[in-house]
PDB file of N, CA and C in Angstrom:
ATOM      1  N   UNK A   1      67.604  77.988 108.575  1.00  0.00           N
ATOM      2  CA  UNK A   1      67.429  78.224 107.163  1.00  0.00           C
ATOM      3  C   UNK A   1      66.497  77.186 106.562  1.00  0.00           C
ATOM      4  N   UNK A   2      66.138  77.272 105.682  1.00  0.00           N
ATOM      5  CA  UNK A   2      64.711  76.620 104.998  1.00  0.00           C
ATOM      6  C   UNK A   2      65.510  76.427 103.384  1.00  0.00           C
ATOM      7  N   UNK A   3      65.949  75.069 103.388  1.00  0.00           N
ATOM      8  CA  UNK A   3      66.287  74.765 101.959  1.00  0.00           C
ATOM      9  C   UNK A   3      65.447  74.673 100.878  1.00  0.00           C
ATOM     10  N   UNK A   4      64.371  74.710 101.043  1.00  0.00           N
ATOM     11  CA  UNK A   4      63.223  74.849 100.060  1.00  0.00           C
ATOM     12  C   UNK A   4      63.778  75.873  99.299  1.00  0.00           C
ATOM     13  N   UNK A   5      63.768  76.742 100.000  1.00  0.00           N
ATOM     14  CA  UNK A   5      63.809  78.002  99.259  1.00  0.00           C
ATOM     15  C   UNK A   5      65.078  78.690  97.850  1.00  0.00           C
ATOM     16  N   UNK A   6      65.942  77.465  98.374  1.00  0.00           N
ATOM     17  CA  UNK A   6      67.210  77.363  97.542  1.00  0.00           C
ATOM     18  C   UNK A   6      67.005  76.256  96.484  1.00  0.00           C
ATOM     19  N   UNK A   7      65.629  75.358  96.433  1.00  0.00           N
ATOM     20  CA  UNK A   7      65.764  74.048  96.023  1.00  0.00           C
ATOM     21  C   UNK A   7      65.735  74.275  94.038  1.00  0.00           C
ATOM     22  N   UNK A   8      64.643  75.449  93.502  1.00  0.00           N
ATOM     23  CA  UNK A   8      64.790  76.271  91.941  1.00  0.00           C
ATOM     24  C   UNK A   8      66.110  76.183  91.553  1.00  0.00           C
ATOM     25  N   UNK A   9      67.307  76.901  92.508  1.00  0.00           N
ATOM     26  CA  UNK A   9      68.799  77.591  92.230  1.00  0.00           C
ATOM     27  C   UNK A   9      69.535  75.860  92.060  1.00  0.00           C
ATOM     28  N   UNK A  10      69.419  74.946  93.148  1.00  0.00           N
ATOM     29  CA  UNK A  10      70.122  73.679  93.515  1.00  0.00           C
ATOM     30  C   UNK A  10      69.308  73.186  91.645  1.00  0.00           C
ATOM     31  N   UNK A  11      68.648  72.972  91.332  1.00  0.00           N
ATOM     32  CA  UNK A  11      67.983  72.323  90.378  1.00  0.00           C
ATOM     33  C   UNK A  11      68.762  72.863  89.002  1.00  0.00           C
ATOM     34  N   UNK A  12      68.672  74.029  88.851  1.00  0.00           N
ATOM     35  CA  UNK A  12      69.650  74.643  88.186  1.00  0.00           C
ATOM     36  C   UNK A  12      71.077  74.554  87.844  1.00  0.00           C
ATOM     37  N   UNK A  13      71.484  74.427  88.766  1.00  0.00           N
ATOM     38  CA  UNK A  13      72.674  73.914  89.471  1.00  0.00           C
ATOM     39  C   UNK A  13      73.318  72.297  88.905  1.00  0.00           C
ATOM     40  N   UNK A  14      72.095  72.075  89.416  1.00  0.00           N
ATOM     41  CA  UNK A  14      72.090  70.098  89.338  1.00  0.00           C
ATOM     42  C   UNK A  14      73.531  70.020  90.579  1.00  0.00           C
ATOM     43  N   UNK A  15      73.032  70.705  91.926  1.00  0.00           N
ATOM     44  CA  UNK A  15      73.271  70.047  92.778  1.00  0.00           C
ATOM     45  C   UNK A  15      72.331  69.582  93.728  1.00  0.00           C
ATOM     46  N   UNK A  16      72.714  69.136  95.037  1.00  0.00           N
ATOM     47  CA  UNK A  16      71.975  68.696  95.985  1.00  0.00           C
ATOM     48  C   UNK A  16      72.595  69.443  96.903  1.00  0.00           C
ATOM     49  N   UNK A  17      71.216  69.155  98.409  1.00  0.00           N
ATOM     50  CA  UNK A  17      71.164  69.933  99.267  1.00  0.00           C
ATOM     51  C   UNK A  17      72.471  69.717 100.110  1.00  0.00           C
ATOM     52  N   UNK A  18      72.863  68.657 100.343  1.00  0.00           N
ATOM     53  CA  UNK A  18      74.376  68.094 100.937  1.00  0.00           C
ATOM     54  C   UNK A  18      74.998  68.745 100.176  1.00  0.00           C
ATOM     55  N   UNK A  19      75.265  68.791  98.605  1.00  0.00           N
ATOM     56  CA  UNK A  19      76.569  69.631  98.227  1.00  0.00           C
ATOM     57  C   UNK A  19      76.451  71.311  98.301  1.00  0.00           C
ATOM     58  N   UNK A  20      75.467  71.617  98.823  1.00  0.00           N
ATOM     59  CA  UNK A  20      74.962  73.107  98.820  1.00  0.00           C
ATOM     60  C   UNK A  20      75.904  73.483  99.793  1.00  0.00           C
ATOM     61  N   UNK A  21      75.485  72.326 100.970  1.00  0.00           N
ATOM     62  CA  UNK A  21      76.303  72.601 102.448  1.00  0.00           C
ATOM     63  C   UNK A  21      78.034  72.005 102.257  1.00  0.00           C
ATOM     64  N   UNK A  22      78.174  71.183 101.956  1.00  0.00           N
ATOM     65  CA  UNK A  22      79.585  71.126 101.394  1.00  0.00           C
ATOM     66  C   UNK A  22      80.256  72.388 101.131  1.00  0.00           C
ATOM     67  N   UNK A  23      79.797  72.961 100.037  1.00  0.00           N
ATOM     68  CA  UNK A  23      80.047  74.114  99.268  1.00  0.00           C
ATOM     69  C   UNK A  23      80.418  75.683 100.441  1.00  0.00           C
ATOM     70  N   UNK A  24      79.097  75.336 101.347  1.00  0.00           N
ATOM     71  CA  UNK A  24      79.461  76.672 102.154  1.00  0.00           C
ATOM     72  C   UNK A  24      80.305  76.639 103.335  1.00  0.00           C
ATOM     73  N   UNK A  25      80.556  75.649 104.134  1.00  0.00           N
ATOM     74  CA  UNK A  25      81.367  74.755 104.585  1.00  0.00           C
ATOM     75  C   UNK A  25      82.878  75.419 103.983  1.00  0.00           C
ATOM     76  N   UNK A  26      83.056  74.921 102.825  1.00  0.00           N
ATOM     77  CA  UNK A  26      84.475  75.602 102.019  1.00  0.00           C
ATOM     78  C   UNK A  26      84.258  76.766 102.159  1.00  0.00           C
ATOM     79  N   UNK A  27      83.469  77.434 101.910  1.00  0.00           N
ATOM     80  CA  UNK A  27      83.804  78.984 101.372  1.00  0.00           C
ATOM     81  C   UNK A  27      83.675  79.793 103.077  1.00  0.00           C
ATOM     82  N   UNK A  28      82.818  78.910 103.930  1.00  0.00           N
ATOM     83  CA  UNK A  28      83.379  79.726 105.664  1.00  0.00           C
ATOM     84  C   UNK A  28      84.492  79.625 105.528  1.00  0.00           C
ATOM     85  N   UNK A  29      85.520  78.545 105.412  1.00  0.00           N
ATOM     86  CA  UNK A  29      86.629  78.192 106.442  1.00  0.00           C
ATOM     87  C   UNK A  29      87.967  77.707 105.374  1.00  0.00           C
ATOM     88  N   UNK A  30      87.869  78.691 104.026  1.00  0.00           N
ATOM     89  CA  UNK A  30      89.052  78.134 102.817  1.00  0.00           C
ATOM     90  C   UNK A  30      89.947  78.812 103.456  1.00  0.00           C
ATOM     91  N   UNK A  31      91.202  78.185 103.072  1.00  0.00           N
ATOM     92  CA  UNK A  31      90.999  76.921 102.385  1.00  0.00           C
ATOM     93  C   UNK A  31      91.119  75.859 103.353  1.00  0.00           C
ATOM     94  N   UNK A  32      90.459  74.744 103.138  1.00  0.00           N
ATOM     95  CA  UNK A  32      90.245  73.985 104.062  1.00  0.00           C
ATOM     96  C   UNK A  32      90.589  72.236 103.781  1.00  0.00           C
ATOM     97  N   UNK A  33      90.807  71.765 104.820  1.00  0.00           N
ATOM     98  CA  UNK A  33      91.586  69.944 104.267  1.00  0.00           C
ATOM     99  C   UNK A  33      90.321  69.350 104.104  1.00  0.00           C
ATOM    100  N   UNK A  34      90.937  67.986 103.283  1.00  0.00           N
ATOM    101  CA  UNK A  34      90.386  67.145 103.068  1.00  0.00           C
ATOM    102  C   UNK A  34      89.152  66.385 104.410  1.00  0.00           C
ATOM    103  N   UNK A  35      90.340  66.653 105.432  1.00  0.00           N
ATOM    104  CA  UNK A  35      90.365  65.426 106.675  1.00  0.00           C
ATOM    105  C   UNK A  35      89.314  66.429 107.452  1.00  0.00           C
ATOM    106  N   UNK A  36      88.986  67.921 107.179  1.00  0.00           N
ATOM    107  CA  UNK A  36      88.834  68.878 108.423  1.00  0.00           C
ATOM    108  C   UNK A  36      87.145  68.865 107.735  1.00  0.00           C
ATOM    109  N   UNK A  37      86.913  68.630 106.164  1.00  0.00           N
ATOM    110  CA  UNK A  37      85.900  68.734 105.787  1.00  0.00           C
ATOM    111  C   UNK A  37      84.878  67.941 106.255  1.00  0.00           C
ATOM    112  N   UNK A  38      85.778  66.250 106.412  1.00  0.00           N
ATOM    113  CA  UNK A  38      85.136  65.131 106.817  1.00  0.00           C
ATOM    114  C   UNK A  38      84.570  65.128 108.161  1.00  0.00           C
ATOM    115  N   UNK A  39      85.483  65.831 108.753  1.00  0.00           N
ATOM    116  CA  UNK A  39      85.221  65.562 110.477  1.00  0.00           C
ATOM    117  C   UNK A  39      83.788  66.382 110.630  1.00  0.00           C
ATOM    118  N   UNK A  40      84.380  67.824 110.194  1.00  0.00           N
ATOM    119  CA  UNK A  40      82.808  68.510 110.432  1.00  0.00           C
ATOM    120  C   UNK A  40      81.804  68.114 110.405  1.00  0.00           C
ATOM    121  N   UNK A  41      81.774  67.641 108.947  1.00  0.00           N
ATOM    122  CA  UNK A  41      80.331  66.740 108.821  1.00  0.00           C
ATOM    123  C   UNK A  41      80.409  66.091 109.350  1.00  0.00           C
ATOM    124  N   UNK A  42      80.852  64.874 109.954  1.00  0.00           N
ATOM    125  CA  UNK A  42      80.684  64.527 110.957  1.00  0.00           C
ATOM    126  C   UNK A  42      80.061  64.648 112.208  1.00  0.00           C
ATOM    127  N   UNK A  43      80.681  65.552 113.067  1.00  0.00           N
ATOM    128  CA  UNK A  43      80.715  65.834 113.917  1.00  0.00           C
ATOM    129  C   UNK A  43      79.311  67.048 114.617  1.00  0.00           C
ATOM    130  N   UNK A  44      78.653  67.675 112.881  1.00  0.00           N
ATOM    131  CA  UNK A  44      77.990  68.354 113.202  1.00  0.00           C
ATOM    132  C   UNK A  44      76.468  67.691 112.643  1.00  0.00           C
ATOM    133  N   UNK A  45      76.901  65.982 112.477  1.00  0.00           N
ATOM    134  CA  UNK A  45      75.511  65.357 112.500  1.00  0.00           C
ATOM    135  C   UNK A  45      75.102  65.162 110.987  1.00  0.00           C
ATOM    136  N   UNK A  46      75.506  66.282 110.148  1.00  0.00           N
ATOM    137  CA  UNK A  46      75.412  66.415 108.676  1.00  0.00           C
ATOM    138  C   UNK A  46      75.080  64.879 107.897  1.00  0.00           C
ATOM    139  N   UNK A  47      76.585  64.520 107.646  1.00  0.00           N
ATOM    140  CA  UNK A  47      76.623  63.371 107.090  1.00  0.00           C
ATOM    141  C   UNK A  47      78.206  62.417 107.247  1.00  0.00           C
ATOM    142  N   UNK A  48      78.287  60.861 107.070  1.00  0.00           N
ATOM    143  CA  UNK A  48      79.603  60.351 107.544  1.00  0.00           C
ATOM    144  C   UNK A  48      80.215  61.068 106.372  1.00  0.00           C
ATOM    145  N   UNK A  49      81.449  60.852 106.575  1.00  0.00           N
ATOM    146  CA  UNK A  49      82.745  61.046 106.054  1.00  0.00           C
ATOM    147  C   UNK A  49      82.724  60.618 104.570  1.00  0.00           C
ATOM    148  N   UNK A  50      82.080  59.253 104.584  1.00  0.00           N
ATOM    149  CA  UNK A  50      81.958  58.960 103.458  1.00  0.00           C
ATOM    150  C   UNK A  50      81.282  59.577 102.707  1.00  0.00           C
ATOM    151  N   UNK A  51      80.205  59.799 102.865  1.00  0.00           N
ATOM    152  CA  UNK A  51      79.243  60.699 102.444  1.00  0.00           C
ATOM    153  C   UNK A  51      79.978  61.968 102.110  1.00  0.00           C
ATOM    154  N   UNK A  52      80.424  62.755 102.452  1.00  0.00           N
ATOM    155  CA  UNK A  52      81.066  63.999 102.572  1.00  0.00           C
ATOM    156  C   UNK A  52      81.948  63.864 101.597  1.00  0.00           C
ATOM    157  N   UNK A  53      82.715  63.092 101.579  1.00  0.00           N
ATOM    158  CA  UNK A  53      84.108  62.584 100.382  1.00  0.00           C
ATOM    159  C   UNK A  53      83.279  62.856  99.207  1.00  0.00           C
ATOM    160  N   UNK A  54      82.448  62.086  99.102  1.00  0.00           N
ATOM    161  CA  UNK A  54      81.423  61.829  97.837  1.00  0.00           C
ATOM    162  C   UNK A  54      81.110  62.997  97.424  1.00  0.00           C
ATOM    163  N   UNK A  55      80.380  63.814  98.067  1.00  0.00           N
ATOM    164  CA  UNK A  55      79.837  65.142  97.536  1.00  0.00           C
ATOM    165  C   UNK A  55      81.006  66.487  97.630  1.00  0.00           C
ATOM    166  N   UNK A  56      82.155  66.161  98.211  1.00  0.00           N
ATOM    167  CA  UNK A  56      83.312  66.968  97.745  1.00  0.00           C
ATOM    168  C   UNK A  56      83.583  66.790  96.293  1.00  0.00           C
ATOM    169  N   UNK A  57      83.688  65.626  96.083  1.00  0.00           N
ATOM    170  CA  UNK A  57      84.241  64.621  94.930  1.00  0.00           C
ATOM    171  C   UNK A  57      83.576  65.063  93.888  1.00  0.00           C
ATOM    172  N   UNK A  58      82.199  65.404  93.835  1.00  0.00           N
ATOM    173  CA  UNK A  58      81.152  65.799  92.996  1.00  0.00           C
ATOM    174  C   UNK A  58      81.099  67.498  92.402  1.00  0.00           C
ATOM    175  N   UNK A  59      81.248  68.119  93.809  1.00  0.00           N
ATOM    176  CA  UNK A  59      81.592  69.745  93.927  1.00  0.00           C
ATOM    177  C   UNK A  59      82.948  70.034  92.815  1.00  0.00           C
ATOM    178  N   UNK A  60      84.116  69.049  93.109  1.00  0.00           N
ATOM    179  CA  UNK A  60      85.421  69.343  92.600  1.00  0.00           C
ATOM    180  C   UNK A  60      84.592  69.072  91.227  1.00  0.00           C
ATOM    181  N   UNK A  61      84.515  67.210  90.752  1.00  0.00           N
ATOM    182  CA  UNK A  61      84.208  67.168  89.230  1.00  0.00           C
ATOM    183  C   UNK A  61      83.017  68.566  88.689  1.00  0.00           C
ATOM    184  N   UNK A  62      82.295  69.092  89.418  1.00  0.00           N
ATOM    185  CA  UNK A  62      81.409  69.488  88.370  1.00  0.00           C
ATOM    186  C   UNK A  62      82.349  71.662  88.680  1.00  0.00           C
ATOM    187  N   UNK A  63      83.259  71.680  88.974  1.00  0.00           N
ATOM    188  CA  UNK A  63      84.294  72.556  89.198  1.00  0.00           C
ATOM    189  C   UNK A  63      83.518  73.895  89.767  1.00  0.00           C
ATOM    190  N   UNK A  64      82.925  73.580  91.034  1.00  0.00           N
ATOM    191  CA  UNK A  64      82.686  74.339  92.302  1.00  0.00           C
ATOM    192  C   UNK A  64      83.431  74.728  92.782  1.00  0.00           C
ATOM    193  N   UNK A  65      84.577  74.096  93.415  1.00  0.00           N
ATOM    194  CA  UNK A  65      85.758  73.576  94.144  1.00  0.00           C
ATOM    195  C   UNK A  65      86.796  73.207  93.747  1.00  0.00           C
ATOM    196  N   UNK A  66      88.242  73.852  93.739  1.00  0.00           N
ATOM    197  CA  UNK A  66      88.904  73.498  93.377  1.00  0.00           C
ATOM    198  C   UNK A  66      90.357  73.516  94.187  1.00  0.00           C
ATOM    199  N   UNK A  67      91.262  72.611  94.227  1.00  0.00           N
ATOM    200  CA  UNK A  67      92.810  72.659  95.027  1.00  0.00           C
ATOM    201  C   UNK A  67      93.172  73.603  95.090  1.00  0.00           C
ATOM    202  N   UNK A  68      93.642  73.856  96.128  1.00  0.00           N
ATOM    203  CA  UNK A  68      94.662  75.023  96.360  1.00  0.00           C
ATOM    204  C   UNK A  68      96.071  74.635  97.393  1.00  0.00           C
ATOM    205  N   UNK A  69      97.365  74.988  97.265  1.00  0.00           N
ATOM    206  CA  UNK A  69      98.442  74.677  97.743  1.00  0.00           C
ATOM    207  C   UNK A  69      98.527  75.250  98.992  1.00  0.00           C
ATOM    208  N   UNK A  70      98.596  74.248 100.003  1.00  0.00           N
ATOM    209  CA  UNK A  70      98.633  74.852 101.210  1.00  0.00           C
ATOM    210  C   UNK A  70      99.970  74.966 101.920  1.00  0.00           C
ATOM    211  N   UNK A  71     100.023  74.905 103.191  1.00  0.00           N
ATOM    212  CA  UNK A  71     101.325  74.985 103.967  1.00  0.00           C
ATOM    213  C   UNK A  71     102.598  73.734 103.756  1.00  0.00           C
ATOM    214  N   UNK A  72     101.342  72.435 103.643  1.00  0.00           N
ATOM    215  CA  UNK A  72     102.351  71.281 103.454  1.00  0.00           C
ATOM    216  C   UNK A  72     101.214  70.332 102.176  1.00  0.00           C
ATOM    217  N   UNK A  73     102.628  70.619 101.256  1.00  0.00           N
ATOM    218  CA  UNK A  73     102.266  70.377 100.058  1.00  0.00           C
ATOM    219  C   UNK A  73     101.309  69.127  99.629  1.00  0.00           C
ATOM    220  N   UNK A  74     101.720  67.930 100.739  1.00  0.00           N
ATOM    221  CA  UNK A  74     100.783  66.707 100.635  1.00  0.00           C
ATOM    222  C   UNK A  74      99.410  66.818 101.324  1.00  0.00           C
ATOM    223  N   UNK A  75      99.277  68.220 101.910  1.00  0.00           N
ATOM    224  CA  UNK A  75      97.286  68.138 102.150  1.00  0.00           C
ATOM    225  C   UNK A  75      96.747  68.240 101.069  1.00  0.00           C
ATOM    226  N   UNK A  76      95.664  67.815 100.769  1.00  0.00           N
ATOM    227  CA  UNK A  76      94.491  68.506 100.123  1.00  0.00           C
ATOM    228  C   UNK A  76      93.908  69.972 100.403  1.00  0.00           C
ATOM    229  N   UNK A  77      93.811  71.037 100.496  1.00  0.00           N
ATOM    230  CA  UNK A  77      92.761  71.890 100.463  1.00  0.00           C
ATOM    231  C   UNK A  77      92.144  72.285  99.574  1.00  0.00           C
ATOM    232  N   UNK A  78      91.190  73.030  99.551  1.00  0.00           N
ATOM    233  CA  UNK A  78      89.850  72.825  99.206  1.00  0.00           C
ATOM    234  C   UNK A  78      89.204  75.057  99.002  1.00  0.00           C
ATOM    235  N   UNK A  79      88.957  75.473  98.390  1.00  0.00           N
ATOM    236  CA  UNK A  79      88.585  76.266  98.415  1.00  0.00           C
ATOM    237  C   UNK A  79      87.469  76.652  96.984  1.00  0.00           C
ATOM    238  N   UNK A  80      86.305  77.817  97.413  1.00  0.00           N
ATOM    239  CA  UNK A  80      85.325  77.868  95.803  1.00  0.00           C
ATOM    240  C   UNK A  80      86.186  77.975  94.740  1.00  0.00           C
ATOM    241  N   UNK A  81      85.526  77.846  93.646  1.00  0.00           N
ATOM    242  CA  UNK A  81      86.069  78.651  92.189  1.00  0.00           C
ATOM    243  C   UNK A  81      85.354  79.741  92.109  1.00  0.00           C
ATOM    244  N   UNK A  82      85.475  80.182  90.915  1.00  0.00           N
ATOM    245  CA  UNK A  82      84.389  81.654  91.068  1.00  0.00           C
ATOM    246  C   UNK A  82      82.967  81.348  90.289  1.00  0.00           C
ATOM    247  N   UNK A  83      83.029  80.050  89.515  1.00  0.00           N
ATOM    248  CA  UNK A  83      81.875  79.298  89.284  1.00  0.00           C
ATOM    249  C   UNK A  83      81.034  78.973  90.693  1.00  0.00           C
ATOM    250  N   UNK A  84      81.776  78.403  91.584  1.00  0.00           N
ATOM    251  CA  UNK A  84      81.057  78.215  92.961  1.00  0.00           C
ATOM    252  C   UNK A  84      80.673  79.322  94.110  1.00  0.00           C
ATOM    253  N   UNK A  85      81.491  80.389  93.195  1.00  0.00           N
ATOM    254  CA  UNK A  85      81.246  82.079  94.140  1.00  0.00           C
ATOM    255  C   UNK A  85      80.116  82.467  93.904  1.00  0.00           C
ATOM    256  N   UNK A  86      79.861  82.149  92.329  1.00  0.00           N
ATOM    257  CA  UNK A  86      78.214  82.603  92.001  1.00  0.00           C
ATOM    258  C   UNK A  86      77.366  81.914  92.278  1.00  0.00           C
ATOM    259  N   UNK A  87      77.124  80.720  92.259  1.00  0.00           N
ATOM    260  CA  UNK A  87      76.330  79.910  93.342  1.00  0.00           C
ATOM    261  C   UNK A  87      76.282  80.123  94.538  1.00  0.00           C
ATOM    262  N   UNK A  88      77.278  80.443  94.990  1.00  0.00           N
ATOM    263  CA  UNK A  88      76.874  81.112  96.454  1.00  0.00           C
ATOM    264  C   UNK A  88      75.918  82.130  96.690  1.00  0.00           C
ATOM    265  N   UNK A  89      76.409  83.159  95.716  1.00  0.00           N
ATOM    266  CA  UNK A  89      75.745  84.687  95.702  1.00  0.00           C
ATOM    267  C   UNK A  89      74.276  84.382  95.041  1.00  0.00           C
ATOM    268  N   UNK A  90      73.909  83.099  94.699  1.00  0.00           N
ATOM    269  CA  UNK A  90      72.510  83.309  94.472  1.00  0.00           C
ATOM    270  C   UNK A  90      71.755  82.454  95.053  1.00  0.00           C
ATOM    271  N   UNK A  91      72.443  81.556  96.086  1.00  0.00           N
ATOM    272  CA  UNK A  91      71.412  80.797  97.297  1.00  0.00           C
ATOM    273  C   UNK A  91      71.378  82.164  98.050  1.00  0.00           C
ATOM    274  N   UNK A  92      72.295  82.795  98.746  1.00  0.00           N
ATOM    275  CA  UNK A  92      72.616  83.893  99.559  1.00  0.00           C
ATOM    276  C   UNK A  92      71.190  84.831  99.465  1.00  0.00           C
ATOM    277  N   UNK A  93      71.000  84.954  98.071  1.00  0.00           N
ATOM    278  CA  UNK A  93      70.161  85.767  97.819  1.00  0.00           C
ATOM    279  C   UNK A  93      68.358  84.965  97.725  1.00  0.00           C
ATOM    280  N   UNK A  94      68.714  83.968  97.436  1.00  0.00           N
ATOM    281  CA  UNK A  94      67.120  83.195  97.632  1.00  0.00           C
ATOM    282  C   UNK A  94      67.093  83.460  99.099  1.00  0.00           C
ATOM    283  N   UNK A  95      67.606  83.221  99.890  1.00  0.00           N
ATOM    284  CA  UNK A  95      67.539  83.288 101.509  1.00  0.00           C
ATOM    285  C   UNK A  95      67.283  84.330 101.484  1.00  0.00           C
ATOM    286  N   UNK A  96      67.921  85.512 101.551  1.00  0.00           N
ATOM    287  CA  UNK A  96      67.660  86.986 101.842  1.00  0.00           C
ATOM    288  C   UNK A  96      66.022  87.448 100.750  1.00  0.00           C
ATOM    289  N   UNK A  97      65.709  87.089  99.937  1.00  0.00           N
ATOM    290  CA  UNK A  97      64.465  87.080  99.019  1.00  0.00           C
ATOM    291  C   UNK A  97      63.240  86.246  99.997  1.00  0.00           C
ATOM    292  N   UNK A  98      63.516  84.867 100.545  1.00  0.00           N
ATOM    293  CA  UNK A  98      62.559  83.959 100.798  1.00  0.00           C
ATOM    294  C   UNK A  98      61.811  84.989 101.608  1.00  0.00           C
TER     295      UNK A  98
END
């Protein structure tokens, strides 16, 4: 994929390209932990943990992302809002447009 092509929508947005991927990240695999968000990125080279915390942290405040109650009440998970559904549906569509 070619983030350029999403970079108009991200500006709009007033996000960044890390929270773009944050964002889709959640919406593959909601609802999803705190700990499972970190590792990925991690693990898939993205960015550390720390990093990742940060731009969760950012997704939640600017209300992309929001809690949801999972199996055991003291995780975090993590799933879109429907503010962050439509952001989806219009990178989705810069890609399918580019």
């Amino acid at each position: 994929m070619n983030t350029f092509k999403t970079q108009t929508i991200r500006d709009k947005h007033h996000i960044t390209m890390q929270e773009e991927y944050i964002l889709g990240m959640v919406k593959s695999l909601e609802p999803i932990s705190t700990s499972r968000i970190l590792s990925l990125a991690e693990k898939q080279n993205a960015m550390s943990p720390s990093t990742a915390h940060k731009y969760l942290k950012q997704l939640q405040r600017k209300k992309f992302v929001h809690t949801v109650k999972g199996e055991d009440s003291r995780m975090r998970e993590f799933a879109p809002t429907g503010k962050g559904m439509v952001l989806l549906e219009e990178l989705k569509h810069a890609y399918v447009r580019g």
